[in-house]
PDB file of N, CA and C in Angstrom:
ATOM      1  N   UNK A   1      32.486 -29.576   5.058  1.00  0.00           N
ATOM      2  CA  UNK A   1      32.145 -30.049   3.730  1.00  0.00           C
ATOM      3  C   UNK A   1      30.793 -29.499   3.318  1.00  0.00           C
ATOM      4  N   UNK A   2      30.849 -29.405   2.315  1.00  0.00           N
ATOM      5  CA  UNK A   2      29.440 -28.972   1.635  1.00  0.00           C
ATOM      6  C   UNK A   2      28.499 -29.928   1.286  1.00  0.00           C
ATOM      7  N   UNK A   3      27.307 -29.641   0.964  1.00  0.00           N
ATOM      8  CA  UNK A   3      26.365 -30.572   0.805  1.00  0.00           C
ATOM      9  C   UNK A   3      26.295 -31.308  -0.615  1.00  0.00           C
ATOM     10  N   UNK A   4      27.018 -30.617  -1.736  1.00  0.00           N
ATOM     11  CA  UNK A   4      27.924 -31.254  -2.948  1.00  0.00           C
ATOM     12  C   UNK A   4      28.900 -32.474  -2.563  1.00  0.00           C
ATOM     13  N   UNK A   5      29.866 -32.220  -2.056  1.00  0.00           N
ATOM     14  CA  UNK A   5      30.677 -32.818  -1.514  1.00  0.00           C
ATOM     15  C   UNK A   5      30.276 -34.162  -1.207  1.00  0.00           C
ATOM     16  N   UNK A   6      29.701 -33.952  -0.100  1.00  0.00           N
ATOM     17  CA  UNK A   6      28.751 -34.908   1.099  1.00  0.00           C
ATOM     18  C   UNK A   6      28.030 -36.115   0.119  1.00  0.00           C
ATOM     19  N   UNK A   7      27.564 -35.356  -1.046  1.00  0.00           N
ATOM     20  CA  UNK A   7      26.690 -36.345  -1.997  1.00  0.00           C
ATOM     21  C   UNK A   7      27.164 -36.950  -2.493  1.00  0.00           C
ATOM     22  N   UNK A   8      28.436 -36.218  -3.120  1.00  0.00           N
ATOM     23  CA  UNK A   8      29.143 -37.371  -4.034  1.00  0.00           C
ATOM     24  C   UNK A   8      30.269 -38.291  -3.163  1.00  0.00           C
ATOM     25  N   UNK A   9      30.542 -37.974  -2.137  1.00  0.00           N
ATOM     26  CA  UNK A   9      30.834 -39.162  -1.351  1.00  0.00           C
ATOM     27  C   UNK A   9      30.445 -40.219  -0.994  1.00  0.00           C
ATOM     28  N   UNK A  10      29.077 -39.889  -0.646  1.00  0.00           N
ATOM     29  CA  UNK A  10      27.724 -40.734  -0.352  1.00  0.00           C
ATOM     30  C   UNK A  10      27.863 -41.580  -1.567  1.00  0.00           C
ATOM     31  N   UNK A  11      27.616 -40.757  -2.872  1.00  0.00           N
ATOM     32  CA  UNK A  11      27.350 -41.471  -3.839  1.00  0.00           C
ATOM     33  C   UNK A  11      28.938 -42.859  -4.268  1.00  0.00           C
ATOM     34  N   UNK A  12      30.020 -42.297  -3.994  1.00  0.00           N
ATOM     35  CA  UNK A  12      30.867 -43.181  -4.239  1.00  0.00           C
ATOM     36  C   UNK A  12      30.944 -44.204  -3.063  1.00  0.00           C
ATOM     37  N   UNK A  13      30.403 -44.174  -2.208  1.00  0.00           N
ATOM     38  CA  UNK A  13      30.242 -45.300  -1.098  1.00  0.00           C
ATOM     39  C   UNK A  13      30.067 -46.018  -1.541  1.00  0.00           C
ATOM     40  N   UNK A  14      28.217 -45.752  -1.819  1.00  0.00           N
ATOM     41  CA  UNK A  14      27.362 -46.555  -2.088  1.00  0.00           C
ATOM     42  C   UNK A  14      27.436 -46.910  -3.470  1.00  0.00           C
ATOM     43  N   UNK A  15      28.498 -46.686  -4.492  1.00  0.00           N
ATOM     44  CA  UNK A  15      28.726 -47.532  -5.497  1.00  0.00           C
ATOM     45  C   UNK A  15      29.677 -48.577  -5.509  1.00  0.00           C
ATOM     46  N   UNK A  16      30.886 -48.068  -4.376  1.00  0.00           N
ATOM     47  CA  UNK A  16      31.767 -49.442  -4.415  1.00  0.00           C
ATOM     48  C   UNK A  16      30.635 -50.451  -3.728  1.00  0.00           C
ATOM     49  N   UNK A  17      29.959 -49.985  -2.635  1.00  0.00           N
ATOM     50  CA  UNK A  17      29.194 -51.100  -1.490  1.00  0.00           C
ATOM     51  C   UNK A  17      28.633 -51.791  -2.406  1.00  0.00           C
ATOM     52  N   UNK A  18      27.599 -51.408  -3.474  1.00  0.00           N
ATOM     53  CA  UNK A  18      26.425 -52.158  -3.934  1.00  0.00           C
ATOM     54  C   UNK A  18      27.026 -52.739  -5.528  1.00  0.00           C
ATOM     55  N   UNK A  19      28.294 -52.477  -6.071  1.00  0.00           N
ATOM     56  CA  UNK A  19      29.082 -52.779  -6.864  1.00  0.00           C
ATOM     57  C   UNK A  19      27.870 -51.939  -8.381  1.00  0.00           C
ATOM     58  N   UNK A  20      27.932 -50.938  -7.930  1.00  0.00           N
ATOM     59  CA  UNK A  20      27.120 -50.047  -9.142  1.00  0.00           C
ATOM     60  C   UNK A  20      28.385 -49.361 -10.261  1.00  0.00           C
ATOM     61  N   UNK A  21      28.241 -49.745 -11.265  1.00  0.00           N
ATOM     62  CA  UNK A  21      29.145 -48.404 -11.903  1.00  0.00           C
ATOM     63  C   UNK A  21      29.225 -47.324 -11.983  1.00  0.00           C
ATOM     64  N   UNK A  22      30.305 -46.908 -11.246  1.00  0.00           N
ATOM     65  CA  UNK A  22      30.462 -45.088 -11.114  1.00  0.00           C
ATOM     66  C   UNK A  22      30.200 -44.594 -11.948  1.00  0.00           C
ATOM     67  N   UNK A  23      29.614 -44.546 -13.005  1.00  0.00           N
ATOM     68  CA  UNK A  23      30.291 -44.105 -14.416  1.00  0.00           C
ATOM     69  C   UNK A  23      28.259 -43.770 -14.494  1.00  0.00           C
ATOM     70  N   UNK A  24      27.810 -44.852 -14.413  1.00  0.00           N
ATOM     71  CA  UNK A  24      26.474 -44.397 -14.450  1.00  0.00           C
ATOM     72  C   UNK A  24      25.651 -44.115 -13.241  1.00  0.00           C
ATOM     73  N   UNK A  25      26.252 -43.858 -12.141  1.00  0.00           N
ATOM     74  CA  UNK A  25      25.873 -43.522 -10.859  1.00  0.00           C
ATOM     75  C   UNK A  25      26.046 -41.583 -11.154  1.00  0.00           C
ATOM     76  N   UNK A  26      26.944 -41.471 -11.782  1.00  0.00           N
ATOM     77  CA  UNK A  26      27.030 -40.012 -12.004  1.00  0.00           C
ATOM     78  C   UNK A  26      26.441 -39.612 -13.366  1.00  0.00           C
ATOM     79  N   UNK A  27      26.158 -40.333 -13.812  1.00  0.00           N
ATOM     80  CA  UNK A  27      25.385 -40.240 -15.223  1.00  0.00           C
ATOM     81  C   UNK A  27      23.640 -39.790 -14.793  1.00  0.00           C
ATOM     82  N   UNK A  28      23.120 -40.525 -14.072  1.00  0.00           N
ATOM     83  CA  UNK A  28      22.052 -40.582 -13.356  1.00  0.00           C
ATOM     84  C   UNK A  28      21.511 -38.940 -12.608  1.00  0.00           C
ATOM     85  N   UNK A  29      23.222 -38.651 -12.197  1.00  0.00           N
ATOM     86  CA  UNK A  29      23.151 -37.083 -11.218  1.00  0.00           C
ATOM     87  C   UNK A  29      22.748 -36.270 -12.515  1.00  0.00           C
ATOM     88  N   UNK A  30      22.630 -36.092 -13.913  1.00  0.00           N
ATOM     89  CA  UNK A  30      22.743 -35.519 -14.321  1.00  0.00           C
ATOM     90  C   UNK A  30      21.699 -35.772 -15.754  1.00  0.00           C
ATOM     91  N   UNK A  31      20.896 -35.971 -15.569  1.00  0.00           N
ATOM     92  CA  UNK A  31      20.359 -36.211 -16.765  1.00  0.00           C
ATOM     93  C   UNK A  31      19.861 -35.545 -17.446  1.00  0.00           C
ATOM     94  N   UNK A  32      19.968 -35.472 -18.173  1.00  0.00           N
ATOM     95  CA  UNK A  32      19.772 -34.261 -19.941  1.00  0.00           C
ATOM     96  C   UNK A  32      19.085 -35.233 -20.774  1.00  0.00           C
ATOM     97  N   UNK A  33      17.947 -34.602 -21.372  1.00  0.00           N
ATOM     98  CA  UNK A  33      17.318 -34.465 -22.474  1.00  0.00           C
ATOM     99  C   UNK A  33      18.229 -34.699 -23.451  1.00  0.00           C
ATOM    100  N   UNK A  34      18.268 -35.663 -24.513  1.00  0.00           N
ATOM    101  CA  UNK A  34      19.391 -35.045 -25.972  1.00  0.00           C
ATOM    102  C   UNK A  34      18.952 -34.850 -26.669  1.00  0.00           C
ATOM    103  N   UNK A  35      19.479 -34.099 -27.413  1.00  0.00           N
ATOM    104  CA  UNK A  35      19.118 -32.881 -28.806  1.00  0.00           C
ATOM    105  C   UNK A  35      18.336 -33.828 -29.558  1.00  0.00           C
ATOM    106  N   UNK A  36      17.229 -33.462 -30.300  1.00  0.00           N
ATOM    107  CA  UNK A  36      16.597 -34.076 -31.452  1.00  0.00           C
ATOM    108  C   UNK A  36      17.056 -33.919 -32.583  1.00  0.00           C
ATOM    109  N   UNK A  37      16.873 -34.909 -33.379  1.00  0.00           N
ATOM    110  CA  UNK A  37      17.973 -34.763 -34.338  1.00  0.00           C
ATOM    111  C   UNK A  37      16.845 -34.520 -35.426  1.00  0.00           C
ATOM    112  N   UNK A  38      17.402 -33.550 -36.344  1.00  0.00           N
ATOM    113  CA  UNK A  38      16.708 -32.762 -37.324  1.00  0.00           C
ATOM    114  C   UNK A  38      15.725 -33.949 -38.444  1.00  0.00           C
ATOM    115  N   UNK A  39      14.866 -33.453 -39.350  1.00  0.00           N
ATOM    116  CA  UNK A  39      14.018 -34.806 -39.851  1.00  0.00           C
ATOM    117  C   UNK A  39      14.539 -34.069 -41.102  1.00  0.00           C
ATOM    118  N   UNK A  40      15.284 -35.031 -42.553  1.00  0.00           N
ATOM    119  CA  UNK A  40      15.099 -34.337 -43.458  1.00  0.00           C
ATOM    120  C   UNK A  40      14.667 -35.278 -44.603  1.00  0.00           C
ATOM    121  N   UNK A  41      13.520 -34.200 -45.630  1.00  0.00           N
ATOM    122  CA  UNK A  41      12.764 -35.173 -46.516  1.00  0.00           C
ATOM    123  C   UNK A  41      13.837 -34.834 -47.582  1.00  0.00           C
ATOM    124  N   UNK A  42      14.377 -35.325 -48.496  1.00  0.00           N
ATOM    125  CA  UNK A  42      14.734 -35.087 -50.191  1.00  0.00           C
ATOM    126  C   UNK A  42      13.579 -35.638 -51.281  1.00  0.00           C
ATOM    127  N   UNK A  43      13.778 -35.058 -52.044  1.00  0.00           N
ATOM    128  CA  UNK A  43      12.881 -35.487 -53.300  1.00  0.00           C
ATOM    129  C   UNK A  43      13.142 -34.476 -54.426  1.00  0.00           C
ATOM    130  N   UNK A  44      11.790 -34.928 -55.621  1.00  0.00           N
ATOM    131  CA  UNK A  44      11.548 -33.785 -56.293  1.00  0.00           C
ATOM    132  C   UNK A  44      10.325 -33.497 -56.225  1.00  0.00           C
ATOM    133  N   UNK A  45      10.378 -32.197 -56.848  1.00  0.00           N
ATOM    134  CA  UNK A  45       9.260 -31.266 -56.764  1.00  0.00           C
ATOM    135  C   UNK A  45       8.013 -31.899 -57.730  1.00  0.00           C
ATOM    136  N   UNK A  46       7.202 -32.430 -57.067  1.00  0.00           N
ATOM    137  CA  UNK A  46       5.898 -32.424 -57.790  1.00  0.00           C
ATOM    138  C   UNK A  46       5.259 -31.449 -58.152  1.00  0.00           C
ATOM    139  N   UNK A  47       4.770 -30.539 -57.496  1.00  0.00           N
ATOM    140  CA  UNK A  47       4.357 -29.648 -57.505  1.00  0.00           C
ATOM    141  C   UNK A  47       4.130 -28.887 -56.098  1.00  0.00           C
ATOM    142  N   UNK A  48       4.518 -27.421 -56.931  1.00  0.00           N
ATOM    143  CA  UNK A  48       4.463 -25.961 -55.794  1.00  0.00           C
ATOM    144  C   UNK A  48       2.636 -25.628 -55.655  1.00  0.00           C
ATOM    145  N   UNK A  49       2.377 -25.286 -53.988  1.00  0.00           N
ATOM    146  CA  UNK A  49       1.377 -24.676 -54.040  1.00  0.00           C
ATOM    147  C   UNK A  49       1.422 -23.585 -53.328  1.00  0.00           C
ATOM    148  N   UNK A  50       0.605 -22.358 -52.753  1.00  0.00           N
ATOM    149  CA  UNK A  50       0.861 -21.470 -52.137  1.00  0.00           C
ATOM    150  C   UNK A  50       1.571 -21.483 -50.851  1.00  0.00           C
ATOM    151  N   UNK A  51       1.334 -22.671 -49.907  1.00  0.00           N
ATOM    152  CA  UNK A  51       2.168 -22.850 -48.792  1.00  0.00           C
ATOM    153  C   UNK A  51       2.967 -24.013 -48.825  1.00  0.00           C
ATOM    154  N   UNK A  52       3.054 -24.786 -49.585  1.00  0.00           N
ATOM    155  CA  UNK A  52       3.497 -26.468 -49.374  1.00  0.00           C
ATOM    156  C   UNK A  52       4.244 -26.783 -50.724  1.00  0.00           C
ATOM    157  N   UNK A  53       4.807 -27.736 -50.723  1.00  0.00           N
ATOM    158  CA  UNK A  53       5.433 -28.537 -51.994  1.00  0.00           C
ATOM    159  C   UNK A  53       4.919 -30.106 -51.334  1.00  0.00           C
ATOM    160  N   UNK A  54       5.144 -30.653 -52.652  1.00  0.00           N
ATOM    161  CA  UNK A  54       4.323 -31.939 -53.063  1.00  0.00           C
ATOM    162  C   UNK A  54       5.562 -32.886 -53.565  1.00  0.00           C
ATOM    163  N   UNK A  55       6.391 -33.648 -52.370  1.00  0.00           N
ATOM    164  CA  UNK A  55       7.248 -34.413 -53.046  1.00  0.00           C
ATOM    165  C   UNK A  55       6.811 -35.860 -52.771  1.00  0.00           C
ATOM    166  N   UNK A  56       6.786 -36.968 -54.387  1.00  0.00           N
ATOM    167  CA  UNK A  56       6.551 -38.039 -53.628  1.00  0.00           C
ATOM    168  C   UNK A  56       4.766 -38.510 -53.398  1.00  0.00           C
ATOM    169  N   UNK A  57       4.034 -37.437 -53.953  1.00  0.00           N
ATOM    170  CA  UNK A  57       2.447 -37.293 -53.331  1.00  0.00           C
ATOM    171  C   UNK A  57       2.624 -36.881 -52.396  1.00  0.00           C
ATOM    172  N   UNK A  58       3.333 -36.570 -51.275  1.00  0.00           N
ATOM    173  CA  UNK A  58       3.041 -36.150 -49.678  1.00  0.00           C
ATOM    174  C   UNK A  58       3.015 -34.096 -50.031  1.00  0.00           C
ATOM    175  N   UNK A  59       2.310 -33.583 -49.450  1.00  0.00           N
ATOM    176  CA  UNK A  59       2.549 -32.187 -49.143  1.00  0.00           C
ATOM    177  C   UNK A  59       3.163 -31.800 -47.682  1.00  0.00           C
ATOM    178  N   UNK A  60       4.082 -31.504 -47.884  1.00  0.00           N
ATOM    179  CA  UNK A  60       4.830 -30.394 -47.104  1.00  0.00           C
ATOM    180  C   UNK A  60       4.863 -28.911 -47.244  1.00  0.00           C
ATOM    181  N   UNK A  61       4.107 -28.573 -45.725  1.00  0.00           N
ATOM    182  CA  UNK A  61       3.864 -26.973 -45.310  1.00  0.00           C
ATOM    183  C   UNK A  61       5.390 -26.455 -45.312  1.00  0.00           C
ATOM    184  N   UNK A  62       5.764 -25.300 -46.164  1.00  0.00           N
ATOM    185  CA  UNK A  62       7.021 -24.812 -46.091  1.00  0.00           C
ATOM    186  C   UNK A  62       6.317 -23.452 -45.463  1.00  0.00           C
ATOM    187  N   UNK A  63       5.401 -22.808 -45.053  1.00  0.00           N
ATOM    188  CA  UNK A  63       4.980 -21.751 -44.811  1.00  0.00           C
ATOM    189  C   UNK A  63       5.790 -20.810 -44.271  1.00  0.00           C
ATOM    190  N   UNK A  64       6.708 -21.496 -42.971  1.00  0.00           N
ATOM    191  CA  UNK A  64       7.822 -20.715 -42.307  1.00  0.00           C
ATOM    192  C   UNK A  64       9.137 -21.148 -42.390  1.00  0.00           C
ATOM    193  N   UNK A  65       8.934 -21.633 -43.496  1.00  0.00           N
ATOM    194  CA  UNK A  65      10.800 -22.001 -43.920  1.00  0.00           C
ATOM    195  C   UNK A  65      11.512 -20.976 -44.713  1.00  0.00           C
ATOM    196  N   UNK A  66      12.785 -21.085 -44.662  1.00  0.00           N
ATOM    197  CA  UNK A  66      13.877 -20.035 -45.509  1.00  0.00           C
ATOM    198  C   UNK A  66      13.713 -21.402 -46.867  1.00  0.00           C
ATOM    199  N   UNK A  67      14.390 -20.737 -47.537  1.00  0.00           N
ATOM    200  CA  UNK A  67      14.179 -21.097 -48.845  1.00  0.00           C
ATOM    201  C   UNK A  67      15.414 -20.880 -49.322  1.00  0.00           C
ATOM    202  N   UNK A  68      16.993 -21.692 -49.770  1.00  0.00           N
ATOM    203  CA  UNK A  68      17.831 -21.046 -50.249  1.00  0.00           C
ATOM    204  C   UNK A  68      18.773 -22.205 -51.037  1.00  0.00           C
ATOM    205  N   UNK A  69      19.561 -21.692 -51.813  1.00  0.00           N
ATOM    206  CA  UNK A  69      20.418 -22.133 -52.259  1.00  0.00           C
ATOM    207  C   UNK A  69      21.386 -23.297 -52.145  1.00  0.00           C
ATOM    208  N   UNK A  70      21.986 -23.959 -52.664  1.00  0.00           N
ATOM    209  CA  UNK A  70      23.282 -24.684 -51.905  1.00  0.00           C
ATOM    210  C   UNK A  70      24.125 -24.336 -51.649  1.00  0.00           C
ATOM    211  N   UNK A  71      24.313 -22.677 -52.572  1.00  0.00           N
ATOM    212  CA  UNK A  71      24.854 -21.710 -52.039  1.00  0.00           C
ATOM    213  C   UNK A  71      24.783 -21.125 -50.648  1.00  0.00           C
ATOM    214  N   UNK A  72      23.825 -20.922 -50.419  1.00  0.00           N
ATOM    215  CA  UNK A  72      23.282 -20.212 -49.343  1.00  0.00           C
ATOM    216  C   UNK A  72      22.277 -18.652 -49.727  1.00  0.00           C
ATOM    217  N   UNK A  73      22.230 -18.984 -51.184  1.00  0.00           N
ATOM    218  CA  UNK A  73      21.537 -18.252 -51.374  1.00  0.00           C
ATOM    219  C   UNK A  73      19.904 -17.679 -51.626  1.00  0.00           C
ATOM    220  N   UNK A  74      19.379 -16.467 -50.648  1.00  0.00           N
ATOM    221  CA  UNK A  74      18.232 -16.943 -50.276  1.00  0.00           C
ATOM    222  C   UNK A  74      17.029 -16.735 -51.848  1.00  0.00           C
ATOM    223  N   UNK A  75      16.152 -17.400 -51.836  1.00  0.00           N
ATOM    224  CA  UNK A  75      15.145 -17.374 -52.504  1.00  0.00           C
ATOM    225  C   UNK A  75      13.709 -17.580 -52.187  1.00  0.00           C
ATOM    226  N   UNK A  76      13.119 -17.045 -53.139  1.00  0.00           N
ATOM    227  CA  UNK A  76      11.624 -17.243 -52.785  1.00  0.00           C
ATOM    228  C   UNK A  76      10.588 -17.969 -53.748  1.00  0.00           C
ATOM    229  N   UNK A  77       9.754 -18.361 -52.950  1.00  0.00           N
ATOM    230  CA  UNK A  77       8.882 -19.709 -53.141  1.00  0.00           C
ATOM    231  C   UNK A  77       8.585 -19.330 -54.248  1.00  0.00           C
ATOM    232  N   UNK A  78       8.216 -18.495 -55.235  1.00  0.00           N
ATOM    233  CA  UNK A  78       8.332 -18.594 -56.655  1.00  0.00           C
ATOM    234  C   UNK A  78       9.432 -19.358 -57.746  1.00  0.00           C
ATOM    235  N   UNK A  79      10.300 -19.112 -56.725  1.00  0.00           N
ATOM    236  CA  UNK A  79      12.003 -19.682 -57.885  1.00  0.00           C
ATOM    237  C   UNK A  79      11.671 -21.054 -57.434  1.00  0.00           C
ATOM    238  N   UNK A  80      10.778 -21.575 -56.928  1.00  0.00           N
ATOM    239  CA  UNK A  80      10.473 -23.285 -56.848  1.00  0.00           C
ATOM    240  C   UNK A  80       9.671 -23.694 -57.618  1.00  0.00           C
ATOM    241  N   UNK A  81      10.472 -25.137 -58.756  1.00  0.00           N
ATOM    242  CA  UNK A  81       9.702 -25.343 -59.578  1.00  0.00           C
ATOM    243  C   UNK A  81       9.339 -26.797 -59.721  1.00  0.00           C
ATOM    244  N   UNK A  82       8.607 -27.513 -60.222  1.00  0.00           N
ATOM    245  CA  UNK A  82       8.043 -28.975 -60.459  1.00  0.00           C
ATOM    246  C   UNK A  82       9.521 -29.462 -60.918  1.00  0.00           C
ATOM    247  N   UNK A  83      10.276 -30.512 -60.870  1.00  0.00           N
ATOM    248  CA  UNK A  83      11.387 -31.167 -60.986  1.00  0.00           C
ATOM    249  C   UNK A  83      12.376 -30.862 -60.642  1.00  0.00           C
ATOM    250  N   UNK A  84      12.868 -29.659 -59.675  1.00  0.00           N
ATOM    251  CA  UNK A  84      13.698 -29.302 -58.649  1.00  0.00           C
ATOM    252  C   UNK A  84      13.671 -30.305 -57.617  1.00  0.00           C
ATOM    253  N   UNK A  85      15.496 -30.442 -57.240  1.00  0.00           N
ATOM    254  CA  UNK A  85      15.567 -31.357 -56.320  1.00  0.00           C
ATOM    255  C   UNK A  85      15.457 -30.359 -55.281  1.00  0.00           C
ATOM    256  N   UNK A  86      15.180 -30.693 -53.999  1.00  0.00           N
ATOM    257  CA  UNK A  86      15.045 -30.053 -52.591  1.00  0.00           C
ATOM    258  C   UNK A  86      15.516 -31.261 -51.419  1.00  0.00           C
ATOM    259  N   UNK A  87      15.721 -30.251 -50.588  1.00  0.00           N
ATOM    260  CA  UNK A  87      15.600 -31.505 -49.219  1.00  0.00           C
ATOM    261  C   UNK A  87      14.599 -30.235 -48.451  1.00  0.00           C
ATOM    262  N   UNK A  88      14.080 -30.579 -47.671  1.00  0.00           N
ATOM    263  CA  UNK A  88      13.054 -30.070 -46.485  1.00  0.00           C
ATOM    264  C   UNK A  88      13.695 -30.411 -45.308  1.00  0.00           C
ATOM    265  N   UNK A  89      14.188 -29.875 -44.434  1.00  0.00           N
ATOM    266  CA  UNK A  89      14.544 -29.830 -43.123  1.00  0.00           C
ATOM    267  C   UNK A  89      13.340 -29.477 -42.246  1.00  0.00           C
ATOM    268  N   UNK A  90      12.815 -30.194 -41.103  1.00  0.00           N
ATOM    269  CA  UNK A  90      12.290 -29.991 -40.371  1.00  0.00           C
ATOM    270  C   UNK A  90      12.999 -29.899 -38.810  1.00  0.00           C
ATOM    271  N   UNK A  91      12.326 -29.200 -37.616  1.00  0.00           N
ATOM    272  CA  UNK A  91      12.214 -28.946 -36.343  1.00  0.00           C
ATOM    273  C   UNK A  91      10.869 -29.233 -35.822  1.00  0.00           C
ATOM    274  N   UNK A  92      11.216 -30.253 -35.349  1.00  0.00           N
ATOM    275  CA  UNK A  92      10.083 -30.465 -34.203  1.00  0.00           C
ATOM    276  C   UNK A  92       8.717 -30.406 -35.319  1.00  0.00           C
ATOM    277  N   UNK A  93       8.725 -30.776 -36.492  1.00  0.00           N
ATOM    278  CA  UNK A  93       7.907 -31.871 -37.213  1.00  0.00           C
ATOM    279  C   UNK A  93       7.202 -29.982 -37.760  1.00  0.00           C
ATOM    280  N   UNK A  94       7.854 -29.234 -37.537  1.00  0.00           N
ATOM    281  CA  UNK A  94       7.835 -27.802 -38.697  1.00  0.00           C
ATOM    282  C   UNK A  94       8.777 -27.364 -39.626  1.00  0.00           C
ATOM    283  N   UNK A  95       8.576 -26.965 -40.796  1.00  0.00           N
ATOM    284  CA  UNK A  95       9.943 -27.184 -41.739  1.00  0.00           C
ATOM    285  C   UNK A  95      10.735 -26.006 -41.582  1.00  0.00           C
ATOM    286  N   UNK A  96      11.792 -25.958 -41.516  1.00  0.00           N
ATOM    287  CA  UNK A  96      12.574 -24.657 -40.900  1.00  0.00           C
ATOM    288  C   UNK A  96      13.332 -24.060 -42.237  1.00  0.00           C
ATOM    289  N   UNK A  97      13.974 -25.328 -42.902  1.00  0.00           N
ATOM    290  CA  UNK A  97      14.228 -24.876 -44.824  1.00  0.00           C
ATOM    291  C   UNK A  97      13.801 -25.637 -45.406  1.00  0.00           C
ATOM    292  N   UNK A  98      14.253 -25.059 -47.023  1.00  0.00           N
ATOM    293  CA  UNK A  98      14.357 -25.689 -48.164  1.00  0.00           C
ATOM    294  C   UNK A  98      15.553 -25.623 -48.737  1.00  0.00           C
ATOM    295  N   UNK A  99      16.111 -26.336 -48.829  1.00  0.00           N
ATOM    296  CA  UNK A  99      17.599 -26.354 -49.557  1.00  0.00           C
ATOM    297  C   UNK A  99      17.194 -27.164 -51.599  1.00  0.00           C
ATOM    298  N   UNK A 100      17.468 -25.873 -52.141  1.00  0.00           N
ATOM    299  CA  UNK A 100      17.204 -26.304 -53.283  1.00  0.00           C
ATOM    300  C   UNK A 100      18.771 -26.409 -54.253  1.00  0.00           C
ATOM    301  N   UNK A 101      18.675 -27.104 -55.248  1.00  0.00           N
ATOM    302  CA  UNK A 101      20.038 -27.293 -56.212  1.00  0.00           C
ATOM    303  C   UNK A 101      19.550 -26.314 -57.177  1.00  0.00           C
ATOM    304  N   UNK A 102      20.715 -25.603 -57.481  1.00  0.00           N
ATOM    305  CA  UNK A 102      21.012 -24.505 -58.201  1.00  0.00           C
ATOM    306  C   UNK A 102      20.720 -24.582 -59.834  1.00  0.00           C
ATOM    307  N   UNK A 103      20.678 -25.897 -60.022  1.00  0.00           N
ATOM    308  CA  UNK A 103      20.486 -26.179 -61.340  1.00  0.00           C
ATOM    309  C   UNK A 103      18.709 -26.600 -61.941  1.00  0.00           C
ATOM    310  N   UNK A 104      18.119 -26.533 -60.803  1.00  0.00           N
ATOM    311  CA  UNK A 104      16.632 -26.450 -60.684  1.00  0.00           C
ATOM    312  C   UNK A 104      15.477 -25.027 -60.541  1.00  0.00           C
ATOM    313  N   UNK A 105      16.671 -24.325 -60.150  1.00  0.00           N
ATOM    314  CA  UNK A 105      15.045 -23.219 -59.842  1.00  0.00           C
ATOM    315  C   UNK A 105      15.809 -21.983 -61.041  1.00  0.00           C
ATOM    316  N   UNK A 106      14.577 -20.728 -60.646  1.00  0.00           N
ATOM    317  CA  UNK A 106      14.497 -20.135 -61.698  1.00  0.00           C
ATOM    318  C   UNK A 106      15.295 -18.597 -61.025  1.00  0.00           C
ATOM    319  N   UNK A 107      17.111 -18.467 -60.935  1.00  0.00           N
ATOM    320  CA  UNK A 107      17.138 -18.016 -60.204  1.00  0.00           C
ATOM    321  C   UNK A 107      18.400 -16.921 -61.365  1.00  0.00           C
ATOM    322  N   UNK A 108      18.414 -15.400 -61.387  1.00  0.00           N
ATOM    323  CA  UNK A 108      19.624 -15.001 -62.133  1.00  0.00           C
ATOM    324  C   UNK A 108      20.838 -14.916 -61.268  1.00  0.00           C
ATOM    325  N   UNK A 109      22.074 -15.189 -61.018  1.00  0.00           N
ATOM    326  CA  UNK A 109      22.735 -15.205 -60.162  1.00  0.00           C
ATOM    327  C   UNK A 109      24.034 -13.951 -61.177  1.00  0.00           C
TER     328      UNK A 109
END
């Protein structure tokens, strides 16, 4: 037997013996980190500044975000205007997009 083997035998012993649930006795062998789940702001646009938008009074750094459509279409921080709806998606508390509505920015399609 292998030393895999050996463990999880061990391990099912000692869960009927000590009346542990298998279920989290092998849960335990394995523990993972879980995914963070994305932060997203909506609002409107107060106002655009060179790196940030202003929804709400709060400023949000968009510095390294995509910028696009609901389309999916991409744009740039110029076609963002004061009463455009947006949502801001963040990663790990940096904004990764801007998802703007099509009927807000200044875009020729």
């Amino acid at each position: 037997m292998n030393l895999i083997s050996k463990s999880i035998r061990l391990i099912l012993i000692l869960s009927v013996f000590f009346a542990v649930p298998l279920q989290s006795v092998l849960n335990a062998m394995e523990i993972k980190h879980p995914p963070h789940a994305p932060h997203v702001v909506t609002g409107t646009i107060e106002e655009v500044t060179y790196s940030s938008l202003r929804i709400e009074g709060k400023y949000y750094d968009i510095s390294h975000a995509v910028i696009l459509s609901v389309r999916g279409i991409r744009l740039t921080k110029d076609q963002l205007k004061p009463g455009g709806e947006v949502e801001i998606w963040f990663d790990e508390n940096e904004a990764t997009s801007v998802i703007v509505e099509n009927k807000h920015h200044n875009m020729k399609e």
